[in-house]
C-alpha atoms as a PDB file:
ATOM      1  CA  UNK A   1     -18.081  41.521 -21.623  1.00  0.00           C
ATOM      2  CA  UNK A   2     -16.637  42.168 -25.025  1.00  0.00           C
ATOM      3  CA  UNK A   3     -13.175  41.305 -26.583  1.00  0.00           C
ATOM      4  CA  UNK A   4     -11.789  37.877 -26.504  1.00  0.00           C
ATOM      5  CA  UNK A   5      -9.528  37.987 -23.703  1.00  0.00           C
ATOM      6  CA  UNK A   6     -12.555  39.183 -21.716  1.00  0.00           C
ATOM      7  CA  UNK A   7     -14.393  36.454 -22.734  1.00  0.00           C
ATOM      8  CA  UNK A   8     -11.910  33.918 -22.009  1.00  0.00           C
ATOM      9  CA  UNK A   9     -11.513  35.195 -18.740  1.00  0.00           C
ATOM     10  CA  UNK A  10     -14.956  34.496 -17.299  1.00  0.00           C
ATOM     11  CA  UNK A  11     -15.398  31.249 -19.159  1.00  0.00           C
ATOM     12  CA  UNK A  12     -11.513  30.395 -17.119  1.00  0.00           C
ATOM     13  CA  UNK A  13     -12.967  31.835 -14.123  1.00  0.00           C
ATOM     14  CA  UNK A  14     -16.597  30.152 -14.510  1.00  0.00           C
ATOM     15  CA  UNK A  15     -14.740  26.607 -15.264  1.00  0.00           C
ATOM     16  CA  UNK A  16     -12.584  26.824 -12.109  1.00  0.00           C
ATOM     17  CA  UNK A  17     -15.536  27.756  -9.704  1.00  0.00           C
ATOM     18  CA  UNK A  18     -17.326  24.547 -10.930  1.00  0.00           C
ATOM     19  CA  UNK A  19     -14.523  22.488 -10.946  1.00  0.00           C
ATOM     20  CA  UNK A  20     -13.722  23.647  -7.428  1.00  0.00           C
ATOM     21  CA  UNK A  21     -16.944  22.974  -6.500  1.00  0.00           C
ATOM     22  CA  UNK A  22     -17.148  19.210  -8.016  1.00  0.00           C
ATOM     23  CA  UNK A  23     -13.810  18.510  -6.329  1.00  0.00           C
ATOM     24  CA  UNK A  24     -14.937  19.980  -2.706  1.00  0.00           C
ATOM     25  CA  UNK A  25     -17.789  17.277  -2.702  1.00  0.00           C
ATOM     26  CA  UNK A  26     -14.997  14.528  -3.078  1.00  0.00           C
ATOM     27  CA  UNK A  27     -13.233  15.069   0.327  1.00  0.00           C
ATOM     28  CA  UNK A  28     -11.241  13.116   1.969  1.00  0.00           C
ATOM     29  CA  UNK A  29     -10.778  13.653   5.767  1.00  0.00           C
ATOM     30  CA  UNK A  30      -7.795  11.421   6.103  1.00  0.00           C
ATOM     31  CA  UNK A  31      -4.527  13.358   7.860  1.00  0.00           C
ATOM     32  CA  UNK A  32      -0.790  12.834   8.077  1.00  0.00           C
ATOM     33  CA  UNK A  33       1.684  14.658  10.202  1.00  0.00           C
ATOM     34  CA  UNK A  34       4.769  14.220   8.468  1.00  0.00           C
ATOM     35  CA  UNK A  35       6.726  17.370   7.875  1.00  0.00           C
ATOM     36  CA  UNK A  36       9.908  19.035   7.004  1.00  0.00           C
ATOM     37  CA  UNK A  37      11.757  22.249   7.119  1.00  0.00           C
ATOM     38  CA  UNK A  38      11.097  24.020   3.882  1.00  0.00           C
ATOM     39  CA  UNK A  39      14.194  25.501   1.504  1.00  0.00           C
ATOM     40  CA  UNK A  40      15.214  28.206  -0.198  1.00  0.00           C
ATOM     41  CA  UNK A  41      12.551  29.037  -3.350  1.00  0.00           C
ATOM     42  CA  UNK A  42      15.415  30.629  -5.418  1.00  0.00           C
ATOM     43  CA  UNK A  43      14.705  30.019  -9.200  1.00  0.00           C
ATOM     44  CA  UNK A  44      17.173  28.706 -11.752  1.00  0.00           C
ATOM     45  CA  UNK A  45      18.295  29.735 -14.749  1.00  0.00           C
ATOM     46  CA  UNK A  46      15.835  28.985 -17.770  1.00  0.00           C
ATOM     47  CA  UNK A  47      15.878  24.898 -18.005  1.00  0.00           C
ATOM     48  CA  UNK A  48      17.601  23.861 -20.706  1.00  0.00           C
ATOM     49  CA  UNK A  49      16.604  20.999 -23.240  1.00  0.00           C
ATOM     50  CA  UNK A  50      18.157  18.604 -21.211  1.00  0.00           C
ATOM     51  CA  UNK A  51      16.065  19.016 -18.234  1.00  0.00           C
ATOM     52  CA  UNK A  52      12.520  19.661 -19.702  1.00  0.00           C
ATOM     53  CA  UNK A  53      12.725  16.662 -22.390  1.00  0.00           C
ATOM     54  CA  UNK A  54      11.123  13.079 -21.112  1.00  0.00           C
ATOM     55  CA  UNK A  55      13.484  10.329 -21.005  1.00  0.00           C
ATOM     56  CA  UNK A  56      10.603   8.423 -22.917  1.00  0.00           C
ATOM     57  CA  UNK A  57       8.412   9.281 -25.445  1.00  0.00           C
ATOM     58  CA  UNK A  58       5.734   9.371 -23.672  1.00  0.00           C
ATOM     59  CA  UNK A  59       6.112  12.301 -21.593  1.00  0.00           C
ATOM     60  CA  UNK A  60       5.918  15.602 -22.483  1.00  0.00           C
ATOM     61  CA  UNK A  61       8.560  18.120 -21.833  1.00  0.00           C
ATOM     62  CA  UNK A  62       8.827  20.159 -18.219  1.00  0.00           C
ATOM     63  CA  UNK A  63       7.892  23.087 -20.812  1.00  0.00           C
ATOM     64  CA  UNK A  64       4.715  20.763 -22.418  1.00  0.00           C
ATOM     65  CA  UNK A  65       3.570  19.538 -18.919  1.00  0.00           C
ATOM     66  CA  UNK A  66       3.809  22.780 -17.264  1.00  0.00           C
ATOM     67  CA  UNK A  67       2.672  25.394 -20.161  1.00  0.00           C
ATOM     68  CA  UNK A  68      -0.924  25.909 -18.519  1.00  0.00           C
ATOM     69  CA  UNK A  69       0.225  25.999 -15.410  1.00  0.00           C
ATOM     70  CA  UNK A  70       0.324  30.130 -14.960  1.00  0.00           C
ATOM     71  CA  UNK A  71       2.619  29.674 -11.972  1.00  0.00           C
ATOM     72  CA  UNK A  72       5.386  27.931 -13.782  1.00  0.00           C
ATOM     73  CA  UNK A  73       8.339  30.634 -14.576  1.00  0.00           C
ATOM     74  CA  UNK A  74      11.376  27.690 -14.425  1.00  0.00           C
ATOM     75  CA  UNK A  75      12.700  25.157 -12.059  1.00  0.00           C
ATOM     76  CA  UNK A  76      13.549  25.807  -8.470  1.00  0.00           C
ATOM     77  CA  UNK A  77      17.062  24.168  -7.566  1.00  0.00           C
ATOM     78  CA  UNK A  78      16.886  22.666  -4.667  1.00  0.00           C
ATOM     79  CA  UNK A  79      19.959  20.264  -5.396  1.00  0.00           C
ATOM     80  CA  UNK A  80      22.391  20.057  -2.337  1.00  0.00           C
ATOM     81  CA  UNK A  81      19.239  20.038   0.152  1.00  0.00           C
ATOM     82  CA  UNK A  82      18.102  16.512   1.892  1.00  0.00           C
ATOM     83  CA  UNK A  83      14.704  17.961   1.991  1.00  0.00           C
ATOM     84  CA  UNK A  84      12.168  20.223   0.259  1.00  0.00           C
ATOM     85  CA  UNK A  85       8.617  21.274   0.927  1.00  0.00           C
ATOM     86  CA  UNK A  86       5.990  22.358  -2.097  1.00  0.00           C
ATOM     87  CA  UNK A  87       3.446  23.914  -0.681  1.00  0.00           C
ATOM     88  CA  UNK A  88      -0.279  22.645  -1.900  1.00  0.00           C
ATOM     89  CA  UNK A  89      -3.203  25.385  -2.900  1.00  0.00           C
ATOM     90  CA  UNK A  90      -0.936  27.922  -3.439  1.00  0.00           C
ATOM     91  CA  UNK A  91      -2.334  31.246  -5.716  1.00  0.00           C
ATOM     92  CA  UNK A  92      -2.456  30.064  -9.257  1.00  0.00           C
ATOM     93  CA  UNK A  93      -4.362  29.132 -12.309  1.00  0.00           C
ATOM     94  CA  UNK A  94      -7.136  31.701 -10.916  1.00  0.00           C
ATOM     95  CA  UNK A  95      -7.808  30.144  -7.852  1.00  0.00           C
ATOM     96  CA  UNK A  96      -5.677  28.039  -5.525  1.00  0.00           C
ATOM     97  CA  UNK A  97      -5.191  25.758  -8.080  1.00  0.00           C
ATOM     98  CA  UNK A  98      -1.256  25.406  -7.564  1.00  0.00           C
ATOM     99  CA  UNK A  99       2.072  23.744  -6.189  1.00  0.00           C
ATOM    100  CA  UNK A 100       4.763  26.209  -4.853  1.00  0.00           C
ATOM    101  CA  UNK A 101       7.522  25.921  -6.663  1.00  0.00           C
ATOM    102  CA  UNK A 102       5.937  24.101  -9.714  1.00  0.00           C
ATOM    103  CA  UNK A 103       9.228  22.978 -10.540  1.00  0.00           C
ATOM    104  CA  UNK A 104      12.098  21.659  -8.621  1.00  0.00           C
ATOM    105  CA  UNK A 105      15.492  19.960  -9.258  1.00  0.00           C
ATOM    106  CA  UNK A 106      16.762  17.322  -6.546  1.00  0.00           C
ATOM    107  CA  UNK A 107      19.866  15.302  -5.993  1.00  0.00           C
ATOM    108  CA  UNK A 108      19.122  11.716  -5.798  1.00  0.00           C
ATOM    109  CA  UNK A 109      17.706  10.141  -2.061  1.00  0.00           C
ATOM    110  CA  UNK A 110      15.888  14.083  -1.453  1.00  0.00           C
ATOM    111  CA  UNK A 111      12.707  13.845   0.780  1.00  0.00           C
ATOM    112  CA  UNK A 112       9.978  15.880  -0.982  1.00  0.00           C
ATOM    113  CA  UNK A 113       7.402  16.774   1.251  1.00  0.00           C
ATOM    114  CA  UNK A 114       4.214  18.204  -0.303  1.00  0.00           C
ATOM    115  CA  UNK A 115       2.235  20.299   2.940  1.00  0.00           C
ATOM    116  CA  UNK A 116      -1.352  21.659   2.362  1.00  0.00           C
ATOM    117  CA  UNK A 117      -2.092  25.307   2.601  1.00  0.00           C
ATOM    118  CA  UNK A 118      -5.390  24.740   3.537  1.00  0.00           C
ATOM    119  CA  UNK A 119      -6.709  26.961   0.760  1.00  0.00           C
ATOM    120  CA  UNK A 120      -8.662  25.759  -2.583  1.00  0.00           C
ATOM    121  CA  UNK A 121     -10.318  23.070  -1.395  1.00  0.00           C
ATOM    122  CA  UNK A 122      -9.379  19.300  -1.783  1.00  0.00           C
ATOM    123  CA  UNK A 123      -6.136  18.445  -3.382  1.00  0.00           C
ATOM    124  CA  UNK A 124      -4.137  15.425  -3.897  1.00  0.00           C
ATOM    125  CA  UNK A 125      -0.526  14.753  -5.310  1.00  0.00           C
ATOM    126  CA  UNK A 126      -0.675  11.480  -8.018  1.00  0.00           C
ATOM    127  CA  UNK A 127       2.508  11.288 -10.001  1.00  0.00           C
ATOM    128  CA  UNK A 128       1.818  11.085 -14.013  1.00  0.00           C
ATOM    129  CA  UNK A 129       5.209  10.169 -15.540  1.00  0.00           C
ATOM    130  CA  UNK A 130       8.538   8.992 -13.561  1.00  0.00           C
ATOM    131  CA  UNK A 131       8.486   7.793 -10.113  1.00  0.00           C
ATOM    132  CA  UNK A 132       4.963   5.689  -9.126  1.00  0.00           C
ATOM    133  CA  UNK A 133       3.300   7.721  -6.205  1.00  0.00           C
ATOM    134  CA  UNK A 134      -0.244   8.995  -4.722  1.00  0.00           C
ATOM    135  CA  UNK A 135      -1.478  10.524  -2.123  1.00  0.00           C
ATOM    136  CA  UNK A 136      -5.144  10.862  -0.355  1.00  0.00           C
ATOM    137  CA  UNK A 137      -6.885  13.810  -1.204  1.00  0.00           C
ATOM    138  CA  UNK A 138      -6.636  16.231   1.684  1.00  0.00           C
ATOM    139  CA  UNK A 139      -7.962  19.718   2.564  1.00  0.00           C
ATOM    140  CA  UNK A 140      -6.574  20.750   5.863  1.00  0.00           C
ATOM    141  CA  UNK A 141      -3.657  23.352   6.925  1.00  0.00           C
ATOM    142  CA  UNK A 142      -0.737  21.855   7.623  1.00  0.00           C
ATOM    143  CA  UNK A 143      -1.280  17.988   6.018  1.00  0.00           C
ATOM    144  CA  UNK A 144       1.285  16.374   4.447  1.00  0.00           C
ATOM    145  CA  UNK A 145       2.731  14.028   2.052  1.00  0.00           C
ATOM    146  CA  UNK A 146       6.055  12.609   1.588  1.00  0.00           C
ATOM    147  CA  UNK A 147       8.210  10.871  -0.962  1.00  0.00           C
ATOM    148  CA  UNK A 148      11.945  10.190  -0.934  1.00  0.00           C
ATOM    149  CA  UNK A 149      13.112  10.032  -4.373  1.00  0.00           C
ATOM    150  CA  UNK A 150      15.928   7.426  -5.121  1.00  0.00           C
ATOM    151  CA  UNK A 151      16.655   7.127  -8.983  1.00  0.00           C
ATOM    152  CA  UNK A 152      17.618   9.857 -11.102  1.00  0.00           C
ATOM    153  CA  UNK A 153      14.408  10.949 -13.375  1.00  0.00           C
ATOM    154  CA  UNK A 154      11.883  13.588 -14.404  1.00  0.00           C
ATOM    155  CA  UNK A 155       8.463  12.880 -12.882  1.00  0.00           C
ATOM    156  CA  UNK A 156       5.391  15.086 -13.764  1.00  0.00           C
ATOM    157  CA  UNK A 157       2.791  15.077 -11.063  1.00  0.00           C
ATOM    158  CA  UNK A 158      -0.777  16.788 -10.748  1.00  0.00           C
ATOM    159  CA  UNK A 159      -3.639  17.219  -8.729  1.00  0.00           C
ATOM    160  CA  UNK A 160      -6.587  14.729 -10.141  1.00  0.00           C
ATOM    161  CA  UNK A 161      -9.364  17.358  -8.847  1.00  0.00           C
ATOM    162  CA  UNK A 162      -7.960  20.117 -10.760  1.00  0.00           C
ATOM    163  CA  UNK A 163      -5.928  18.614 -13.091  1.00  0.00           C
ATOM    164  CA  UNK A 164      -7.685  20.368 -15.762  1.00  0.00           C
ATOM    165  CA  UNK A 165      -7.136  23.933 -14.563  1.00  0.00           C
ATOM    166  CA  UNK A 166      -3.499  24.030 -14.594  1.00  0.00           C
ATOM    167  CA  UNK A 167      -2.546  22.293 -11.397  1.00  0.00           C
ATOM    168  CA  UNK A 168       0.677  20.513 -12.040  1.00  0.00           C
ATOM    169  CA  UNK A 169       3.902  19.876 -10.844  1.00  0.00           C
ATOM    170  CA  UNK A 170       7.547  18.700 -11.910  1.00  0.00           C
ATOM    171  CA  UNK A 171      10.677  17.101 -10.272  1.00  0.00           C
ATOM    172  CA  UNK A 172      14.285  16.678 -11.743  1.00  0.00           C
ATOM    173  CA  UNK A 173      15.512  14.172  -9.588  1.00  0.00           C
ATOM    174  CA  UNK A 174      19.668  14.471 -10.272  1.00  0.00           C
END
């Protein structure tokens, strides 16, 4: 292959196959058969600096967090909704290496319920900054995790296995 961009693109593409690979050998067969209805995945408006800056300095930005993340195009508002479903292993980062939506904003006491796809291999949900939550890794269609978010705060969440890749989420909780 010549060209940089070229180049980049197999190294991205060889780097995702062997993390996928490392990650499938760390399975988890646990289940969980919580679920909700999902919402509406109508984008908002471009964030503005008061939802993608930390509350503390030591989170990054929505915009920071999120700019690998190849997915990302601006948080979902799901405010006015008691419950919302991100889909795990969703078509991103060059692989299923993604949440759908990446980004949400929530009112305050919203049920977020993270369901599995099935695709991609194992995933997990581990919050990074904000709220205090993980979740077993999981690989099957139709798993679950859920967390019902109380206090008003940005929390940045990934996937441990493919952290690395791009897989990464974000929650304004209003």
């Amino acid at each position: 292959m010549t060209g940089p961009y070229n180049r980049r693109t197999l190294l991205r593409t060889v780097g995702i196959t062997v993390a996928g690979t490392i990650a499938g050998c760390r399975g988890d067969s646990s289940t969980s058969s919580n679920t909700d209805e999902a919402s509406d995945d109508t984008a908002s408006p471009e964030p503005t600096s008061a939802d993608t800056h930390a509350e503390s300095n030591d989170a990054p930005s929505i915009d920071e967090f999120l700019s690998q993340t190849d997915n990302y195009d601006g948080i979902t508002d799901e405010t006015g909704t008691g419950s919302v479903t991100v889909d795990v292993g969703v078509e991103a980062n060059g692989a299923y290496y993604g949440f759908n939506p990446a980004a949400i904003r929530i009112d305050s006491g919203t049920t977020v319920t993270w369901e599995w796809t099935g695709q991609g291999g194992v995933h997990n949900v581990e919050a990074r900054h904000g709220a205090d939550f993980e979740s077993e890794q999981k690989s099957s269609t139709g798993e679950t995790y859920t967390q019902t978010l109380e206090e008003p705060e940005m929390v940045l969440y990934v996937c441990v296995p493919h952290e690395g890749v791009g897989m990464k989420g974000a929650i304004v909780v209003e």
